[in-house]
PDB file of N, CA and C in Angstrom:
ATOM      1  N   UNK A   1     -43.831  89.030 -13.435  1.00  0.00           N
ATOM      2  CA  UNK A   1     -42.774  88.257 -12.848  1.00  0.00           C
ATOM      3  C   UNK A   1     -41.838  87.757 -13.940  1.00  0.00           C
ATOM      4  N   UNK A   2     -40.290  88.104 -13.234  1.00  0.00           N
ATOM      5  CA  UNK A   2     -39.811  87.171 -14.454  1.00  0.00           C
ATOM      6  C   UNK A   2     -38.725  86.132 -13.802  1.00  0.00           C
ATOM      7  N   UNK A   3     -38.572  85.266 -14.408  1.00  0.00           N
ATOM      8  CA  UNK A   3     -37.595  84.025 -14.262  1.00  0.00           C
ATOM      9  C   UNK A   3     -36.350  84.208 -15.059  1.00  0.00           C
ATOM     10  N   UNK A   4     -35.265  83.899 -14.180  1.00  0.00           N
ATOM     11  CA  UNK A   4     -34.251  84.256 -14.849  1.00  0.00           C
ATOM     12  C   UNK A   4     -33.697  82.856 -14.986  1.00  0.00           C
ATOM     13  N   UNK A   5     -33.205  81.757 -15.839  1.00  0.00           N
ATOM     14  CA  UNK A   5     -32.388  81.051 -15.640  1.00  0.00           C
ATOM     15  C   UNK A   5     -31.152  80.727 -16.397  1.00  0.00           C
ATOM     16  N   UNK A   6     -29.763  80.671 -15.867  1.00  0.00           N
ATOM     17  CA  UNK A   6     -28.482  80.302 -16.192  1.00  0.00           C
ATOM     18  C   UNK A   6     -28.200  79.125 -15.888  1.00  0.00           C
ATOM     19  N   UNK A   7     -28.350  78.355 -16.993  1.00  0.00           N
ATOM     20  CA  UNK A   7     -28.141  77.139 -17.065  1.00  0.00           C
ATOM     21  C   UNK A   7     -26.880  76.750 -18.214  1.00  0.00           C
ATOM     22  N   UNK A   8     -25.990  77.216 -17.407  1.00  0.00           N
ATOM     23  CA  UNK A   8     -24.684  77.017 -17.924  1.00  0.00           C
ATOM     24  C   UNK A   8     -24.339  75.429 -18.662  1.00  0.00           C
ATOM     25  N   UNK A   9     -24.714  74.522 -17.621  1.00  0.00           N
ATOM     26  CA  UNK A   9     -24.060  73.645 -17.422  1.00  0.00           C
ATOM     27  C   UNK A   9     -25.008  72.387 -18.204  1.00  0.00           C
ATOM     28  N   UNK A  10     -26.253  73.133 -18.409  1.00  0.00           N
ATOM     29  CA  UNK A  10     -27.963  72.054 -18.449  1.00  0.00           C
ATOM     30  C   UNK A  10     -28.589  71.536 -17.686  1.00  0.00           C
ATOM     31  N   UNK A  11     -29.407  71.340 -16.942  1.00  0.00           N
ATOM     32  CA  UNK A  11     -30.837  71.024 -16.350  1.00  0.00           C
ATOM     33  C   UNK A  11     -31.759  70.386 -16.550  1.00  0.00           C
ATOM     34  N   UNK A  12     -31.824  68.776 -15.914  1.00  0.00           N
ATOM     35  CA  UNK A  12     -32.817  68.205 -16.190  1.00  0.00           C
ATOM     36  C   UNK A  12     -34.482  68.687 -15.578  1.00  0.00           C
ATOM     37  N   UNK A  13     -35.031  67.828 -16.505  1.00  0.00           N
ATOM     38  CA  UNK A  13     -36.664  68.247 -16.543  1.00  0.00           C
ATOM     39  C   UNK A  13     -36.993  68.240 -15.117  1.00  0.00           C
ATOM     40  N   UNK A  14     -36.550  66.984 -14.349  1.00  0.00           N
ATOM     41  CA  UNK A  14     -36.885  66.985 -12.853  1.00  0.00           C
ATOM     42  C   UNK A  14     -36.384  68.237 -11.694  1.00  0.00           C
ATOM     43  N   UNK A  15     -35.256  68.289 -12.247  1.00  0.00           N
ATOM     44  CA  UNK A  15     -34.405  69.596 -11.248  1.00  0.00           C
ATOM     45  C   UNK A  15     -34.987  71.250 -11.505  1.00  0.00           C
ATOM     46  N   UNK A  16     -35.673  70.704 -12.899  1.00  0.00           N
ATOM     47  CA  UNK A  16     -36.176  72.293 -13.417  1.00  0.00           C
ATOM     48  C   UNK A  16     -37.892  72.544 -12.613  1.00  0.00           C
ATOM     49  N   UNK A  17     -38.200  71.214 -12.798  1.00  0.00           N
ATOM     50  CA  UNK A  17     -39.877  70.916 -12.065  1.00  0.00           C
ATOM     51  C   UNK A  17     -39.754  70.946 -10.188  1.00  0.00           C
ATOM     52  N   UNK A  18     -38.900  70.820  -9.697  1.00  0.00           N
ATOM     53  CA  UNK A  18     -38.149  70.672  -8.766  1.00  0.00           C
ATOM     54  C   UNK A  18     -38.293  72.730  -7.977  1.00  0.00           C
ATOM     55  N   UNK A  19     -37.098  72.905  -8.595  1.00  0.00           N
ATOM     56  CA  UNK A  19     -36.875  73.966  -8.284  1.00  0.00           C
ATOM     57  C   UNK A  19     -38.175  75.673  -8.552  1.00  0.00           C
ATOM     58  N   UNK A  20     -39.249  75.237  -9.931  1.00  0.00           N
ATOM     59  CA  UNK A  20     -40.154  75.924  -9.832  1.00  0.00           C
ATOM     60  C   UNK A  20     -41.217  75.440  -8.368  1.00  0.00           C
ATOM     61  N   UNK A  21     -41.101  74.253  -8.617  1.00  0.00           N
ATOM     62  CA  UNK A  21     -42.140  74.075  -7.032  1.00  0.00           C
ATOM     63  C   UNK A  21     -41.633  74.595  -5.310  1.00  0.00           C
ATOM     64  N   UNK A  22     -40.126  74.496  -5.719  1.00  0.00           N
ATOM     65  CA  UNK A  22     -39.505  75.555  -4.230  1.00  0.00           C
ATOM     66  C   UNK A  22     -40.311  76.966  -4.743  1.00  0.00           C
ATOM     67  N   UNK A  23     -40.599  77.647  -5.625  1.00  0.00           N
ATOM     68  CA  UNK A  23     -41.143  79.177  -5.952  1.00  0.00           C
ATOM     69  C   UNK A  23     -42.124  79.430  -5.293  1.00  0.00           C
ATOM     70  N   UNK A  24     -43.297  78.540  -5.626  1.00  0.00           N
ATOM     71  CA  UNK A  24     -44.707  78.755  -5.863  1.00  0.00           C
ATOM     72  C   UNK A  24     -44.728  78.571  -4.618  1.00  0.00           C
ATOM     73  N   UNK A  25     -46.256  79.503  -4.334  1.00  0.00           N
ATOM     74  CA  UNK A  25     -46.650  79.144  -2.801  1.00  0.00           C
ATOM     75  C   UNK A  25     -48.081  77.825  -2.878  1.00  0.00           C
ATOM     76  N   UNK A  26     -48.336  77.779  -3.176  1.00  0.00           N
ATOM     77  CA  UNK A  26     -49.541  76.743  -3.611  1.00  0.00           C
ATOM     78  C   UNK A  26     -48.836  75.371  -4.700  1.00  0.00           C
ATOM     79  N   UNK A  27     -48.387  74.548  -4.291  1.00  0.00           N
ATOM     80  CA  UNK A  27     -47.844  73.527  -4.963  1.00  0.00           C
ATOM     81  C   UNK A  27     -49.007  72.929  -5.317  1.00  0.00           C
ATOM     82  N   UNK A  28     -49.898  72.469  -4.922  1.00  0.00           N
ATOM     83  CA  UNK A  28     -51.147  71.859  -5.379  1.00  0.00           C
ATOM     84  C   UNK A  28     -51.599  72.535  -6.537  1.00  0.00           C
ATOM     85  N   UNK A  29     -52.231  74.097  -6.444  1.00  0.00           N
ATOM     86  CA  UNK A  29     -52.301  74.737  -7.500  1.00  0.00           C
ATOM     87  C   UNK A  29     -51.914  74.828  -8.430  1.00  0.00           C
ATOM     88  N   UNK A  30     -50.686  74.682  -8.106  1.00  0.00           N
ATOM     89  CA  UNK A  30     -49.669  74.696  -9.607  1.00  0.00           C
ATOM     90  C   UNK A  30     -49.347  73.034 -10.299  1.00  0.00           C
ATOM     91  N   UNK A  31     -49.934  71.961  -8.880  1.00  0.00           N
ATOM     92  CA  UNK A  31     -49.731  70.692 -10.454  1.00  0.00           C
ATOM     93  C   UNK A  31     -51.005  70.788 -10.873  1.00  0.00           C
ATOM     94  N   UNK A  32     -52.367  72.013 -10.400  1.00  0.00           N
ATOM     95  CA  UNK A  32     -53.692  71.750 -11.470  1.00  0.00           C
ATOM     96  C   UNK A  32     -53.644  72.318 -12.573  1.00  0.00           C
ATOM     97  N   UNK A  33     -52.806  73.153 -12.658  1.00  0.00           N
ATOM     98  CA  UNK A  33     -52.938  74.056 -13.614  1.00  0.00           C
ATOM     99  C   UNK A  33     -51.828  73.217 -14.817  1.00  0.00           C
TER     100      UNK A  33
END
């Protein structure tokens, strides 16, 4: 898998943590890991 991001403009930590958790199908999973 790859992630592409254009962050032209910059991206905070929250909007970046934010938007990987719209991805994932298991949100739980992914804050254990």
């Amino acid at each position: 898998m790859i992630l592409y991001l254009d962050c032209f403009s910059g991206i905070s930590g929250d909007m970046f943590l934010g938007a990987l958790l719209d991805l994932v199908i298991d949100e739980e999973e992914f804050i254990k890991q």
